[in-house]
PDB file of N, CA and C in Angstrom:
ATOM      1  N   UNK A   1       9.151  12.314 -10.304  1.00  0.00           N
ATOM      2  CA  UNK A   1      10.188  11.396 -10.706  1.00  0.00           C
ATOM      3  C   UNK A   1      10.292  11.318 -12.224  1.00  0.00           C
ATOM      4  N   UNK A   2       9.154  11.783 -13.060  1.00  0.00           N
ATOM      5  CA  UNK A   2       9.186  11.574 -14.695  1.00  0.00           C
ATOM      6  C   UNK A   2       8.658  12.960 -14.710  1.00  0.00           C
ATOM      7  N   UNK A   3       8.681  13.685 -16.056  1.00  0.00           N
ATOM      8  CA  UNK A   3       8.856  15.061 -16.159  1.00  0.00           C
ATOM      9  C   UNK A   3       7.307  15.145 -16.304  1.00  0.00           C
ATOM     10  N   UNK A   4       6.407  14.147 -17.007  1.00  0.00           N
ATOM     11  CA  UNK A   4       5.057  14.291 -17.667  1.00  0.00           C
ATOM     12  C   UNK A   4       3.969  13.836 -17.201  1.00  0.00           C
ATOM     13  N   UNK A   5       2.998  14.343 -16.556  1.00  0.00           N
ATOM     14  CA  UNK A   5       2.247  13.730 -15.869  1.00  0.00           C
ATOM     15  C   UNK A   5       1.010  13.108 -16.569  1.00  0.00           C
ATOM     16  N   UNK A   6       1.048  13.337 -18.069  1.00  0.00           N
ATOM     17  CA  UNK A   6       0.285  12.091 -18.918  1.00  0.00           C
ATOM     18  C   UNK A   6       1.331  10.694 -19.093  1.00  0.00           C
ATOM     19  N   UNK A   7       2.504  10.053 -18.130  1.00  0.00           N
ATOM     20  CA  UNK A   7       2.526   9.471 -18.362  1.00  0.00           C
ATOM     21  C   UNK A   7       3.054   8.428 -16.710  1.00  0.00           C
ATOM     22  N   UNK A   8       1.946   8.848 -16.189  1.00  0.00           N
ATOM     23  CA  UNK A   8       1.352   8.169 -14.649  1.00  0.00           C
ATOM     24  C   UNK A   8       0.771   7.249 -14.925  1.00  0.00           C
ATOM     25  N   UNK A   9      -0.215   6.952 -15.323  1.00  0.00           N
ATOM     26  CA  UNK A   9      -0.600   5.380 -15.848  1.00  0.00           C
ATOM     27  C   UNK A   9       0.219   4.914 -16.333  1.00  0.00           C
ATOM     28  N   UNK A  10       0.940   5.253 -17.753  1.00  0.00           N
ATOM     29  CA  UNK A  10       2.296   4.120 -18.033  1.00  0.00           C
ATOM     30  C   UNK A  10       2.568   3.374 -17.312  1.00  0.00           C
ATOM     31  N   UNK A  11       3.383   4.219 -16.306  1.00  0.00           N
ATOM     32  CA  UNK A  11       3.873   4.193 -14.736  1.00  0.00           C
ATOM     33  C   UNK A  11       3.686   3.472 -14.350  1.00  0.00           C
ATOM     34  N   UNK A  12       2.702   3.535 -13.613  1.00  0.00           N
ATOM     35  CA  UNK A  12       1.906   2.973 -12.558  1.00  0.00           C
ATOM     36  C   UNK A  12       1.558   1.834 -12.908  1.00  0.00           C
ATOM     37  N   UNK A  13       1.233   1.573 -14.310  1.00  0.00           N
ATOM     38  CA  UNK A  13       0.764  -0.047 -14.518  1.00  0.00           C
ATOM     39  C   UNK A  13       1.873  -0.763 -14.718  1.00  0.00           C
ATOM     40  N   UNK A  14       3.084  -0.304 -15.115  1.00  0.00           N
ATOM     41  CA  UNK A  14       4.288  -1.094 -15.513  1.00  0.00           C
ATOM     42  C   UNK A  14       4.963  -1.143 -13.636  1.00  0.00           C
ATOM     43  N   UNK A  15       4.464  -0.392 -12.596  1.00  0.00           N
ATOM     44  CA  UNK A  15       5.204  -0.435 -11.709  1.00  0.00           C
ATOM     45  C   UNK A  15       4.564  -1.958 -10.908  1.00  0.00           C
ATOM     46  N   UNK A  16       3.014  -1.458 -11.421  1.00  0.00           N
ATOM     47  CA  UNK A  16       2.305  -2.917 -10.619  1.00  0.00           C
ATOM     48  C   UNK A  16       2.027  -4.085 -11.286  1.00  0.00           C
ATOM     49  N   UNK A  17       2.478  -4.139 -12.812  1.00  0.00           N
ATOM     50  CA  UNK A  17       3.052  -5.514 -13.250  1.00  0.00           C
ATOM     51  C   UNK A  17       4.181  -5.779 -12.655  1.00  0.00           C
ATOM     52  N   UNK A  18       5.340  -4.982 -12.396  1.00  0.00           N
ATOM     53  CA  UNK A  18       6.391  -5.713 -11.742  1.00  0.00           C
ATOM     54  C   UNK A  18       6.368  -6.369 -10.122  1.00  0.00           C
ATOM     55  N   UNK A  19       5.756  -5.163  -9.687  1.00  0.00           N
ATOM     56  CA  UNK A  19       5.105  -5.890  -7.936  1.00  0.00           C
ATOM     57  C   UNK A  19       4.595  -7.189  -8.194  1.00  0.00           C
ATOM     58  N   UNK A  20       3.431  -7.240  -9.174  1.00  0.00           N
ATOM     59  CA  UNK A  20       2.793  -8.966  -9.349  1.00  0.00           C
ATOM     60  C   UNK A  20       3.883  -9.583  -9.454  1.00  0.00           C
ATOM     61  N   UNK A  21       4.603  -9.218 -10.152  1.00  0.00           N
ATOM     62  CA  UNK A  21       5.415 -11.161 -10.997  1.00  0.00           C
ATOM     63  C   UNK A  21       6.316 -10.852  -9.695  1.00  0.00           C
ATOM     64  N   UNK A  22       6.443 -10.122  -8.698  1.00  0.00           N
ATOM     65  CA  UNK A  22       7.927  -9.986  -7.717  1.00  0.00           C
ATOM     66  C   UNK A  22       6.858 -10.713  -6.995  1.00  0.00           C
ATOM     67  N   UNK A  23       5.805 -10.068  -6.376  1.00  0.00           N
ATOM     68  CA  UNK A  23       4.899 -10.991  -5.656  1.00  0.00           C
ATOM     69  C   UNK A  23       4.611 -12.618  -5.701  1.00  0.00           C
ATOM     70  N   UNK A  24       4.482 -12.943  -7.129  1.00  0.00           N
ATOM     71  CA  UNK A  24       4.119 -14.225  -7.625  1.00  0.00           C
ATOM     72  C   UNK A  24       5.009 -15.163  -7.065  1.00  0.00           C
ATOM     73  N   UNK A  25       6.282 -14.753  -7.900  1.00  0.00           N
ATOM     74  CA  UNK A  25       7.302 -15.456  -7.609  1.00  0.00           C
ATOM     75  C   UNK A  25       7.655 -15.293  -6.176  1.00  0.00           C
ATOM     76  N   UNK A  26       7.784 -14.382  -5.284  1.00  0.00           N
ATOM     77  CA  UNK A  26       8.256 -14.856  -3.941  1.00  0.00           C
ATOM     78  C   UNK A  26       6.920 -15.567  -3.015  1.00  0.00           C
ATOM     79  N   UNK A  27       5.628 -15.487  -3.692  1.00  0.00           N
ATOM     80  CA  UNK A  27       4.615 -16.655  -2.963  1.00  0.00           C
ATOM     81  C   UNK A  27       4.631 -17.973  -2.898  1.00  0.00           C
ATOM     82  N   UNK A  28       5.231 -18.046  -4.443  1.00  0.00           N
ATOM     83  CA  UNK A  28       6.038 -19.832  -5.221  1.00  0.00           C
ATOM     84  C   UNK A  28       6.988 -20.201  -4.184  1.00  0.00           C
ATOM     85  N   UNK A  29       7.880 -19.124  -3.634  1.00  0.00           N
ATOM     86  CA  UNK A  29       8.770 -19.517  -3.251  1.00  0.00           C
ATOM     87  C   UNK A  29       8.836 -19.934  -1.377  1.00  0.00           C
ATOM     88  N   UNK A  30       7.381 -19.726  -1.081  1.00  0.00           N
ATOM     89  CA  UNK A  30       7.362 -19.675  -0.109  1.00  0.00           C
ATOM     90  C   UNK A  30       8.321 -18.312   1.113  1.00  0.00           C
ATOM     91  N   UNK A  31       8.597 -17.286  -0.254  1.00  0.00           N
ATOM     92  CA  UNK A  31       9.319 -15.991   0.809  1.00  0.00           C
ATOM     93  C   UNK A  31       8.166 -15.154   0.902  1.00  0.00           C
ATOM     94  N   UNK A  32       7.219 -14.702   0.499  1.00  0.00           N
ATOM     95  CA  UNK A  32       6.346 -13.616   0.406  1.00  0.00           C
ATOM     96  C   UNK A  32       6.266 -12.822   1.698  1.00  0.00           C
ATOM     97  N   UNK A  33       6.497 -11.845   1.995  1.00  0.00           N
ATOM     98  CA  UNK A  33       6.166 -10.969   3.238  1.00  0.00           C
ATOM     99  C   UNK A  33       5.388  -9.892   2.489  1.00  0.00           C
ATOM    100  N   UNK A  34       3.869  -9.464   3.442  1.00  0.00           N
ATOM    101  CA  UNK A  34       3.040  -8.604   2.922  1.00  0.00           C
ATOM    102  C   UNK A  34       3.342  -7.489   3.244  1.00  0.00           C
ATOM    103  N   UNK A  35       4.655  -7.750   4.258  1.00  0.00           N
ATOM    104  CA  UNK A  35       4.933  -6.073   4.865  1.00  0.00           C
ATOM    105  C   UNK A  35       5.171  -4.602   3.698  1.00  0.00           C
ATOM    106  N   UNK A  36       4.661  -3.542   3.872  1.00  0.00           N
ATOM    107  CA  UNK A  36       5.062  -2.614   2.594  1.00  0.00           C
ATOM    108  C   UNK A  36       5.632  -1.656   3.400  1.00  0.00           C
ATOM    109  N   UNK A  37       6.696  -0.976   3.699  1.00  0.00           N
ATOM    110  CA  UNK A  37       7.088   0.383   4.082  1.00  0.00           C
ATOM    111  C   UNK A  37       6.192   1.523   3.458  1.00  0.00           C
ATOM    112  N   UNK A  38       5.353   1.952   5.138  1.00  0.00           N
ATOM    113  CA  UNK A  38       4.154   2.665   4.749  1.00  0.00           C
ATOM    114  C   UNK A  38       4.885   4.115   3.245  1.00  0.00           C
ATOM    115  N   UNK A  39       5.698   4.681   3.509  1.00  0.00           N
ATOM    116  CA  UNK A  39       6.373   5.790   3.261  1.00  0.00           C
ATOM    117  C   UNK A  39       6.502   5.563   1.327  1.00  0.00           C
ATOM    118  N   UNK A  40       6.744   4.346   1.150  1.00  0.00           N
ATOM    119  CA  UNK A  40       7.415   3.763   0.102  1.00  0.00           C
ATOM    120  C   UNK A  40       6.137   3.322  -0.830  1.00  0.00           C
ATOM    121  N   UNK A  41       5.032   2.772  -0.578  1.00  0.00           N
ATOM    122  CA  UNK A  41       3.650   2.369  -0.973  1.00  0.00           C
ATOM    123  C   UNK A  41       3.244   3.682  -2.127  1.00  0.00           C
ATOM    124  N   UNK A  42       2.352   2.454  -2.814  1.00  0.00           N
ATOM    125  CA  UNK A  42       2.363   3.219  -4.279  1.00  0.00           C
ATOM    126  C   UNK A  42       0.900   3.718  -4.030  1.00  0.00           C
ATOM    127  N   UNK A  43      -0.099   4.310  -5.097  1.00  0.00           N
ATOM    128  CA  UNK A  43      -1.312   4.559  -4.968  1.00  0.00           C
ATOM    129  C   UNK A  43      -2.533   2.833  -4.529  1.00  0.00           C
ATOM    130  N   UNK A  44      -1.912   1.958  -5.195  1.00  0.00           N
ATOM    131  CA  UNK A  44      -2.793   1.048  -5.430  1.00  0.00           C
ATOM    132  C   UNK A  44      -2.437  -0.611  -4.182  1.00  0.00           C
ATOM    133  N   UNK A  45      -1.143   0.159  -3.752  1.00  0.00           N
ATOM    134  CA  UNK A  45      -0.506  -0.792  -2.127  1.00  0.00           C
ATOM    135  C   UNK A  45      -1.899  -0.182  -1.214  1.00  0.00           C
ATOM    136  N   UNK A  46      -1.618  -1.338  -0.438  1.00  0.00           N
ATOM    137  CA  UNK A  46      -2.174  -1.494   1.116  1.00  0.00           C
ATOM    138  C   UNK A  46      -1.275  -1.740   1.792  1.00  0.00           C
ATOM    139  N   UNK A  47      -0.525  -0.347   2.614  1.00  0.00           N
ATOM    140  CA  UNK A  47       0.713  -0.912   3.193  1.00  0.00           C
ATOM    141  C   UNK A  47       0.100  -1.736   4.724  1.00  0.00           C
ATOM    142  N   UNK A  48      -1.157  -0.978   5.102  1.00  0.00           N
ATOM    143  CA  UNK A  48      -0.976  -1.140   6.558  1.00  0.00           C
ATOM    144  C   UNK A  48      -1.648  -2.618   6.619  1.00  0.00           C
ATOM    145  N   UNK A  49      -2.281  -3.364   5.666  1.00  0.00           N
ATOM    146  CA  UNK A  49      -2.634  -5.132   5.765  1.00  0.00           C
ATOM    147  C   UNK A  49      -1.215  -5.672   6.325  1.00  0.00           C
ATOM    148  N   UNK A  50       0.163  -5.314   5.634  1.00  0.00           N
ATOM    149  CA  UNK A  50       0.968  -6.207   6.408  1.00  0.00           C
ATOM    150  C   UNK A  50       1.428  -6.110   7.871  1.00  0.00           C
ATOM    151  N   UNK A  51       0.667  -5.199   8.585  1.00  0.00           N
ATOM    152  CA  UNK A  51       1.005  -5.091   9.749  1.00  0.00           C
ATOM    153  C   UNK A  51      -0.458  -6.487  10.507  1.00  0.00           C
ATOM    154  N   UNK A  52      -1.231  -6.530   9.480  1.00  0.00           N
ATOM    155  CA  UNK A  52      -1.986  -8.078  10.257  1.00  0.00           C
ATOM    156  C   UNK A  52      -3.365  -7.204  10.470  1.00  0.00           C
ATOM    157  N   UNK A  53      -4.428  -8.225  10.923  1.00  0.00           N
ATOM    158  CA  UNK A  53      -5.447  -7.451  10.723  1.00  0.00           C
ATOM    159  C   UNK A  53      -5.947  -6.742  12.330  1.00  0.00           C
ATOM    160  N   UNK A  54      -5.822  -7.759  13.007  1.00  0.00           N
ATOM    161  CA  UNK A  54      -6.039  -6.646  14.693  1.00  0.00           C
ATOM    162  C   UNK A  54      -5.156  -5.204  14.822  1.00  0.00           C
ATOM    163  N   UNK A  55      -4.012  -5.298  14.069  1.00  0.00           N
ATOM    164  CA  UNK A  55      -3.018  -4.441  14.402  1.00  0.00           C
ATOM    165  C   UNK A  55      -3.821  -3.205  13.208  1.00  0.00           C
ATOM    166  N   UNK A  56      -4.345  -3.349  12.111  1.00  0.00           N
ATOM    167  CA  UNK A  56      -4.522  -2.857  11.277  1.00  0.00           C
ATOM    168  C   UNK A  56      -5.967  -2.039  11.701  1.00  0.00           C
ATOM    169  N   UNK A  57      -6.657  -2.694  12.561  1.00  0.00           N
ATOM    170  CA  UNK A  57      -7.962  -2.718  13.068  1.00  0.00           C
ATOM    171  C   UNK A  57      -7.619  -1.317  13.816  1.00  0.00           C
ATOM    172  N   UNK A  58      -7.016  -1.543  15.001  1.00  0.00           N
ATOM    173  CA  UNK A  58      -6.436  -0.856  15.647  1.00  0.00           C
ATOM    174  C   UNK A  58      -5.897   0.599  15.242  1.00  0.00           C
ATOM    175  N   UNK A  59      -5.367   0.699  14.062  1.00  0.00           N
ATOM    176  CA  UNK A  59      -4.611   2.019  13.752  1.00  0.00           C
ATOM    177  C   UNK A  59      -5.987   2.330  13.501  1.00  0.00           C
ATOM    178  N   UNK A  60      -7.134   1.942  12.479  1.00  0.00           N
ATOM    179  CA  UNK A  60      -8.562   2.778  11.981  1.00  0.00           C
ATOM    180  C   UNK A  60      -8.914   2.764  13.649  1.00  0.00           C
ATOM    181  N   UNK A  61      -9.352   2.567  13.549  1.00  0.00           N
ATOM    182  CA  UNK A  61      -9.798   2.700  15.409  1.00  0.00           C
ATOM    183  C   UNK A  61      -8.992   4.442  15.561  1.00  0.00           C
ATOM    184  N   UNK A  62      -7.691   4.486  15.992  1.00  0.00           N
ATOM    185  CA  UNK A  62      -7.093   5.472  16.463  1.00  0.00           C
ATOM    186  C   UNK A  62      -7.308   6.493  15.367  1.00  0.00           C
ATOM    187  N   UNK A  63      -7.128   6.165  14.513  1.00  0.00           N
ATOM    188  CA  UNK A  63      -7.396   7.458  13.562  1.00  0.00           C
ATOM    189  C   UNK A  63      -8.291   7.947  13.623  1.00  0.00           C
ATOM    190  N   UNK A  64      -9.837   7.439  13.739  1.00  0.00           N
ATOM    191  CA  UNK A  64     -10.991   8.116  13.871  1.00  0.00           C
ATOM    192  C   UNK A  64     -11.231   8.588  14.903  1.00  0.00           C
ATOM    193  N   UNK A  65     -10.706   8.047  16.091  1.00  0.00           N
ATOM    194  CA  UNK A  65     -10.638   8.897  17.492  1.00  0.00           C
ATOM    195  C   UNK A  65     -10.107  10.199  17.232  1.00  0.00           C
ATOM    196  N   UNK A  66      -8.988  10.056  16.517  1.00  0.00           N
ATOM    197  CA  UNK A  66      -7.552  11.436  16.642  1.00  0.00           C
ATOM    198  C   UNK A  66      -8.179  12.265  15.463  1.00  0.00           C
ATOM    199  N   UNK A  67      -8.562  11.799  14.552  1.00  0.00           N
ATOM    200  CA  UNK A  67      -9.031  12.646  13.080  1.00  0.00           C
ATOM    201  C   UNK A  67     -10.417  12.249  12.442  1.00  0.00           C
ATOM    202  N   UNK A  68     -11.460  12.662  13.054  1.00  0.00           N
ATOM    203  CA  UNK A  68     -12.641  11.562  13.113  1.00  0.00           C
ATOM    204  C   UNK A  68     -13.382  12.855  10.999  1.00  0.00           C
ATOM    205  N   UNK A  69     -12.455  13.522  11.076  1.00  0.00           N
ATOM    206  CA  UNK A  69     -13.100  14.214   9.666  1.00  0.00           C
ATOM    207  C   UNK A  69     -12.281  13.513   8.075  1.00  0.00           C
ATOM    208  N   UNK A  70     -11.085  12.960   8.683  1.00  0.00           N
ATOM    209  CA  UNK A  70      -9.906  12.250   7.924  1.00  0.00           C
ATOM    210  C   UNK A  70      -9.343  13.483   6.900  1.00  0.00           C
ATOM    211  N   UNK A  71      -8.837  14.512   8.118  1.00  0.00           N
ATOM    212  CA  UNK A  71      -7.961  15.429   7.243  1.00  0.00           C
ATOM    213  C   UNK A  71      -6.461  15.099   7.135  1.00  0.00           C
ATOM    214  N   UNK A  72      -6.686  13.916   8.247  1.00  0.00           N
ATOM    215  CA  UNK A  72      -4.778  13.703   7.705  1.00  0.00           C
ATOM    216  C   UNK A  72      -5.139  12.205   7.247  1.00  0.00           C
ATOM    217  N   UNK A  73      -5.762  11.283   7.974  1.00  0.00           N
ATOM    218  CA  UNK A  73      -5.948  10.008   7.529  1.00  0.00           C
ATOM    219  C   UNK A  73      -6.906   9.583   6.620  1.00  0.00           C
ATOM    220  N   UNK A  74      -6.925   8.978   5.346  1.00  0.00           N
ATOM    221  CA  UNK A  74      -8.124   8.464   4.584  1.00  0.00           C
ATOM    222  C   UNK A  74      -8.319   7.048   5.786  1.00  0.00           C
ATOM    223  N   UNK A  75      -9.729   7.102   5.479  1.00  0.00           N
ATOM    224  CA  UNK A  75     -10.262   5.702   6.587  1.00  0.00           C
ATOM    225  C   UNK A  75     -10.204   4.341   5.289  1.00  0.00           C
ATOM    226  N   UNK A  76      -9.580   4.665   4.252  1.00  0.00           N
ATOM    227  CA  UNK A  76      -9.642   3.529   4.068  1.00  0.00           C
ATOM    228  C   UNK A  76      -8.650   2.426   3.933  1.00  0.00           C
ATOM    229  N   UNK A  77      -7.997   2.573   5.260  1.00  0.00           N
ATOM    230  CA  UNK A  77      -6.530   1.985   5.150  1.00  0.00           C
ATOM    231  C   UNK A  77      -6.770   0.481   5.056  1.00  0.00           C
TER     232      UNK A  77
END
């Protein structure tokens, strides 16, 4: 998406100051949804917490059944 890849931290920290104060403010506001569109999630998101924690439980569960070496899944969702 940017031509230079010395400038991924820039990035990345200016992307997750803006998540905070978007976060902040919709917690104030009583809107906050933790949901993240897995697809859309940055390096430093946890998309699959907003699916709740049994549900979340559940996908590690299946993954280590289906990919117990984590060549497609990192276990540390």
């Amino acid at each position: 998406m940017w031509e230079k890849a010395e400038d991924d931290e820039t990035i990345y920290r200016a992307q997750k100051r803006i998540e905070d104060q978007i976060n902040a403010a919709s917690k104030e506001r009583g809107l906050y949804n933790a949901y993240k569109y897995t697809n859309y999630a940055s390096q430093f998101q946890d998309p699959f917490s907003g699916y709740g924690s049994a549900s979340k439980a559940r996908l590690l569960q299946i993954a280590k059944t289906y990919d117990p070496e984590g060549t497609i899944v990192e276990f540390d969702l």
